[in-house]
Protein backbone atom coordinates (compact mmCIF):
# COMPACT_ATOMS: atom_id res chain seq x y z
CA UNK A 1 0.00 0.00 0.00
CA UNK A 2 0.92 3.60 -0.02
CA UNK A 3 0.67 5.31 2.56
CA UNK A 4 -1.99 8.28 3.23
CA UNK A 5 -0.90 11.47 4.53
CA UNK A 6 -3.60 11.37 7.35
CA UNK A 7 -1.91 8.69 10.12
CA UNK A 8 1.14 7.70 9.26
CA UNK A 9 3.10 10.52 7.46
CA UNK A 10 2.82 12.72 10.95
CA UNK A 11 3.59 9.63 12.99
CA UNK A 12 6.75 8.83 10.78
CA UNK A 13 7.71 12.39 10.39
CA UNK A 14 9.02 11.58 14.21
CA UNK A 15 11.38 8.86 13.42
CA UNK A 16 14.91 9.53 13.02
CA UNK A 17 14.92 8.38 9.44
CA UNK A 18 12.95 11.46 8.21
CA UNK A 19 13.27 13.80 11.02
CA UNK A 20 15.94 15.83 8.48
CA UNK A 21 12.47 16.07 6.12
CA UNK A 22 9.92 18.76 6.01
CA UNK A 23 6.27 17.44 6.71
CA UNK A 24 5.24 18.60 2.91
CA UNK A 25 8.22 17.09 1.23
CA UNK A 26 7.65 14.03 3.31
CA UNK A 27 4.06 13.37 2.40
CA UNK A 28 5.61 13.71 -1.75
CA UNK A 29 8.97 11.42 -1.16
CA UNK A 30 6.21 8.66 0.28
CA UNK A 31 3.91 8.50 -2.16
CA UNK A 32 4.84 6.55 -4.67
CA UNK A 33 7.11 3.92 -1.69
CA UNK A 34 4.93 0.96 -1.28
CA UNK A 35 5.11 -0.21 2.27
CA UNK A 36 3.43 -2.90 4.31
CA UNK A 37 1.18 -2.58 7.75
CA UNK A 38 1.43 -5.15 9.89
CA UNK A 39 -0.78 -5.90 13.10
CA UNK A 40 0.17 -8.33 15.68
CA UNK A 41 -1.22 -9.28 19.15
CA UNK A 42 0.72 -9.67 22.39
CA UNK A 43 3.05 -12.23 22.61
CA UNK A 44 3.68 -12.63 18.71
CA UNK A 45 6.41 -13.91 17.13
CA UNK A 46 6.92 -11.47 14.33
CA UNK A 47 10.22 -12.40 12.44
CA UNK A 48 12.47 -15.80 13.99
CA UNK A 49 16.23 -15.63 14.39
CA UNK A 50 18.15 -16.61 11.71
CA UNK A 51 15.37 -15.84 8.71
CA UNK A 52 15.92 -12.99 6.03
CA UNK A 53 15.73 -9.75 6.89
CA UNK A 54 14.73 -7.82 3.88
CA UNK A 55 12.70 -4.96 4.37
CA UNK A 56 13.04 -2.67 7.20
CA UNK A 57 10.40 -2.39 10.63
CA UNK A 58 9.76 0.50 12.10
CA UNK A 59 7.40 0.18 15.01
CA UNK A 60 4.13 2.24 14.99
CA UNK A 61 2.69 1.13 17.82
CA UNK A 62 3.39 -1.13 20.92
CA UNK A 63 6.88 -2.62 22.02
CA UNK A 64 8.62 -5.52 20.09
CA UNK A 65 11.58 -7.02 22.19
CA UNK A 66 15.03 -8.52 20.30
CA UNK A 67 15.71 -12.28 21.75
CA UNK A 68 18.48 -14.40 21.19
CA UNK A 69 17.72 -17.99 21.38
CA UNK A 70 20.09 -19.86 23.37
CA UNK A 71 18.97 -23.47 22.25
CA UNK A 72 17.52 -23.88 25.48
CA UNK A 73 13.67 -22.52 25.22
CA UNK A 74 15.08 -19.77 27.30
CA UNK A 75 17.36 -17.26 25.21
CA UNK A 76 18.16 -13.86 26.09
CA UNK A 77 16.41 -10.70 26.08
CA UNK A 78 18.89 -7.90 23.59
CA UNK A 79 16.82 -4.56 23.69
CA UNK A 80 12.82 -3.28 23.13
CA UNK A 81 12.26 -1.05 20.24
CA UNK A 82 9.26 1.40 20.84
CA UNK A 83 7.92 4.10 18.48
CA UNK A 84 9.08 5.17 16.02
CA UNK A 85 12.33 3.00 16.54
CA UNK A 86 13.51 1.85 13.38
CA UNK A 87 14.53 -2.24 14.01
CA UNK A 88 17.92 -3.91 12.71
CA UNK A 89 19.12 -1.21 10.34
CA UNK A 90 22.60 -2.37 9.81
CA UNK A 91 21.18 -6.52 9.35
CA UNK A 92 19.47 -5.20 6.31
CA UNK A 93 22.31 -3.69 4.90
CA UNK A 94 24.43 -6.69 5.59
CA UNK A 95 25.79 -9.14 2.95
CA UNK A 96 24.36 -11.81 4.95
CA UNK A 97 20.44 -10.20 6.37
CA UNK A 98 19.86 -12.66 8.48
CA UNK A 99 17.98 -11.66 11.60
CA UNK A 100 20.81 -12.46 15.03
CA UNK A 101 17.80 -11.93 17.15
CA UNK A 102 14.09 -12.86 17.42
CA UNK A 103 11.56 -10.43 17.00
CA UNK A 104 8.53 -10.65 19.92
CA UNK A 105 5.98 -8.24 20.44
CA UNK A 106 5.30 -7.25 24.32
CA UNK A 107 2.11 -6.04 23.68
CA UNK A 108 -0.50 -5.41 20.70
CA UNK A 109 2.07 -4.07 18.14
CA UNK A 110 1.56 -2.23 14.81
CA UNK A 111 4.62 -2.13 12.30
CA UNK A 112 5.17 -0.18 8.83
CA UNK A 113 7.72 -2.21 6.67
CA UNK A 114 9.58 -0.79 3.84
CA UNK A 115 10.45 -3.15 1.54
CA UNK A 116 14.84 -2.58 0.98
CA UNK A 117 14.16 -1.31 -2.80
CA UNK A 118 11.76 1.03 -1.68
CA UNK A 119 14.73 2.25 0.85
CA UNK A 120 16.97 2.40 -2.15
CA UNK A 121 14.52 5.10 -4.13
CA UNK A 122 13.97 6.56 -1.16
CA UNK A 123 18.06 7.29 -0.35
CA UNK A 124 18.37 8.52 -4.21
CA UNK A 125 15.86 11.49 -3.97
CA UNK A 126 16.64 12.18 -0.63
CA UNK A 127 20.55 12.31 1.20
CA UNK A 128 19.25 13.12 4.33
CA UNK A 129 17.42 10.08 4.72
CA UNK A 130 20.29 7.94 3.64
CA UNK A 131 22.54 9.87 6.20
CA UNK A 132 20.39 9.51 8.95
CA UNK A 133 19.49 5.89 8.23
CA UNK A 134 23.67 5.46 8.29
CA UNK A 135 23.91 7.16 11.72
CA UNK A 136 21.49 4.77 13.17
CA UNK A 137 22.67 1.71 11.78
CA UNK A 138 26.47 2.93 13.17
CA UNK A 139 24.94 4.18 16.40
CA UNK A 140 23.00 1.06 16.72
CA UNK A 141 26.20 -1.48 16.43
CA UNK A 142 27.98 0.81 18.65
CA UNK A 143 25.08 0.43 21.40
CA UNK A 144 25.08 -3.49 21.07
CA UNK A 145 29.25 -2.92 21.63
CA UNK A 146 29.10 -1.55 24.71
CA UNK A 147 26.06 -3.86 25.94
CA UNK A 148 28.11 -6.65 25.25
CA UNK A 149 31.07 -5.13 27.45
CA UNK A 150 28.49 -4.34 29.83
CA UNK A 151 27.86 -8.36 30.30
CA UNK A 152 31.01 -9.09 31.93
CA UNK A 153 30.06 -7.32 34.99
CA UNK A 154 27.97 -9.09 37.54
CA UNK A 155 25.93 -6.59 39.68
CA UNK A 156 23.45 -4.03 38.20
CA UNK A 157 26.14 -1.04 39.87
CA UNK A 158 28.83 -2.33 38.23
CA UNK A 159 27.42 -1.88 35.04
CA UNK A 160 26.07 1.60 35.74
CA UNK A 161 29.60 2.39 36.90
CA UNK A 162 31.39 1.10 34.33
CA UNK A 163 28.99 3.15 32.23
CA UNK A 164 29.22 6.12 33.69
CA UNK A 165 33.05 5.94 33.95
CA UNK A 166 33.17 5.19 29.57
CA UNK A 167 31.03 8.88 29.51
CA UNK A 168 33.68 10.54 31.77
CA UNK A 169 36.50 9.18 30.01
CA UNK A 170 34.85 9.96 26.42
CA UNK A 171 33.66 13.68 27.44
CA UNK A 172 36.88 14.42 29.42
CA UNK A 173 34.79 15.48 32.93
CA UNK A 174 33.39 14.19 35.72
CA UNK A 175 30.11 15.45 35.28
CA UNK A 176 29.08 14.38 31.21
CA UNK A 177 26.07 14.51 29.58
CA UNK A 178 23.72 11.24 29.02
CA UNK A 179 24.28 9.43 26.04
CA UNK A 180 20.79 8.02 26.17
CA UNK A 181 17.68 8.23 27.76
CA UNK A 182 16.48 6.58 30.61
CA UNK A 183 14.53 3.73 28.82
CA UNK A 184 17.45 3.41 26.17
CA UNK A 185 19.68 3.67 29.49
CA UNK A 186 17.97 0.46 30.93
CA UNK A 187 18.08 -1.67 27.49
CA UNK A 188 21.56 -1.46 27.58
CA UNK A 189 21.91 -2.29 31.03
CA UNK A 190 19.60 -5.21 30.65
CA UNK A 191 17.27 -4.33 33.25
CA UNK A 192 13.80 -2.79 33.73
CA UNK A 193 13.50 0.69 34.13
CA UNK A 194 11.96 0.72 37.74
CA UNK A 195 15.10 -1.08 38.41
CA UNK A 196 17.90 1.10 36.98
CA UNK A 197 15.97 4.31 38.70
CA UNK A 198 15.96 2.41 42.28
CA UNK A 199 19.72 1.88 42.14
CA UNK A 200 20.75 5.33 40.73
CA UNK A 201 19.01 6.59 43.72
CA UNK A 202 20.80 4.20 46.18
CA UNK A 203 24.17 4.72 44.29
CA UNK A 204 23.37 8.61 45.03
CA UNK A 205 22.21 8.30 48.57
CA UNK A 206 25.15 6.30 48.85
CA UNK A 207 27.94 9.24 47.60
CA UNK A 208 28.63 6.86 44.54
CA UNK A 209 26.86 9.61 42.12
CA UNK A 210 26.67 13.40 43.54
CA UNK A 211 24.05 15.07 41.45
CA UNK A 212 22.04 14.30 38.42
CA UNK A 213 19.29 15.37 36.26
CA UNK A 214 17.44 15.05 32.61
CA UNK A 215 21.09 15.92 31.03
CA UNK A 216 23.87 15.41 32.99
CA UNK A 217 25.59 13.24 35.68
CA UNK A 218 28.26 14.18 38.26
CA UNK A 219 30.52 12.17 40.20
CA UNK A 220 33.96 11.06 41.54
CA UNK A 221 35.51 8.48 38.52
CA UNK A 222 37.89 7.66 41.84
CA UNK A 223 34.99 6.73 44.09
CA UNK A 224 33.40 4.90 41.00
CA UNK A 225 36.32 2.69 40.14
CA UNK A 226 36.26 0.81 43.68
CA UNK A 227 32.90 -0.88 42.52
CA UNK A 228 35.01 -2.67 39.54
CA UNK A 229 37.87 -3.54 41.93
């Protein structure tokens, strides 16, 4: 289908991909880009690991979770994509597309796909979408990076601290700015929100962490290493 200007062209004028695009230029680049609605209800298993990944997701509605399957009925839980996230950028570019992950939905989820030629027109008439959809695929590996140096740490404050600690030592001060929000914040951490917010408050009533808000963090990088000792 293509899609109508009276949903989903305001919805996806909020994901990254197009943010660089007017609203009126938008509506025109979409028109003639067949795309694909999907519907799903909680629980769903929308694309397995290991099948071709050849258009790309970006969820309109709901929360679809990554899983790895371990082999054991159990696997592991990667990250949640929520709207307008766009899901596995840098697979689809991949010689190889095959999904790493499993893609779940957490509850009722809605999806626009755009098929990977459809991407391709859509790159030619516009730069800014290719060099936005670029920066997320590149910002994307780089988050799955440090999640996977984030594993070797045991405790849920020795990831925060090591995480903390990689922002000090990459903004040269001990009081940097957020790299992500707080939901973004807890995906990589591999825990639920609640959680990560509980033990940035005890890590602050503690001394660990001296001030924080929206944007920034302060603390001693001193007091912080003694929690990866």
């Amino acid at each position: 289908m293509v899609l109508s200007p009276g949903r989903y062209i305001p919805l996806l004028a909020t994901c990254r991909l197009f943010k660089g695009v007017p609203l009126e230029k938008l509506s025109e680049l979409l028109s003639s880009v067949n795309v694909v609605i999907e519907e799903y209800p909680t629980g769903a298993v929308v694309r397995r690991q290991g099948e071709r990944y050849e258009s790309l997701i970006i969820v309109a509605e709901g929360i679809l979770e990554t899983r790895i399957d371990d082999g054991s009925g159990r696997g592991m839980m990667v990250e949640y994509f929520r709207p307008v996230s766009m899901v596995a950028s840098a697979v689809l570019m991949s010689s190889n597309p095959e999904l790493p992950v499993s893609l779940i939905t957490r509850e009722e989820t809605e999806l626009i796909r755009f098929p990977r030629e459809g991407l391709f027109q859509l790159f030619a008439r516009e730069p800014a979408v290719l060099k936005a959809y670029m920066a997320n695929a590149g910002d994307k590996v780089r988050f799955l990076t440090d999640k996977l140096r984030l594993l070797r740490f045991g405790t849920l404050r020795q990831r925060i601290a090591d995480h903390l600690l990689s922002l000090a030592s990459e903004q040269d001060t001990e009081s940097p700015r957020w790299r992500h929000g707080r939901e973004q914040m807890a995906d990589l951490l591999g825990v639920a929100r609640p959680s990560l917010s509980r033990e940035l408050s005890l890590m602050t009533q503690e001394g660990f962490i001296g001030k924080m808000d929206r944007t920034r963090v302060s603390f001693s990088v001193s007091r912080l290493k003694t929690l990866l000792n």
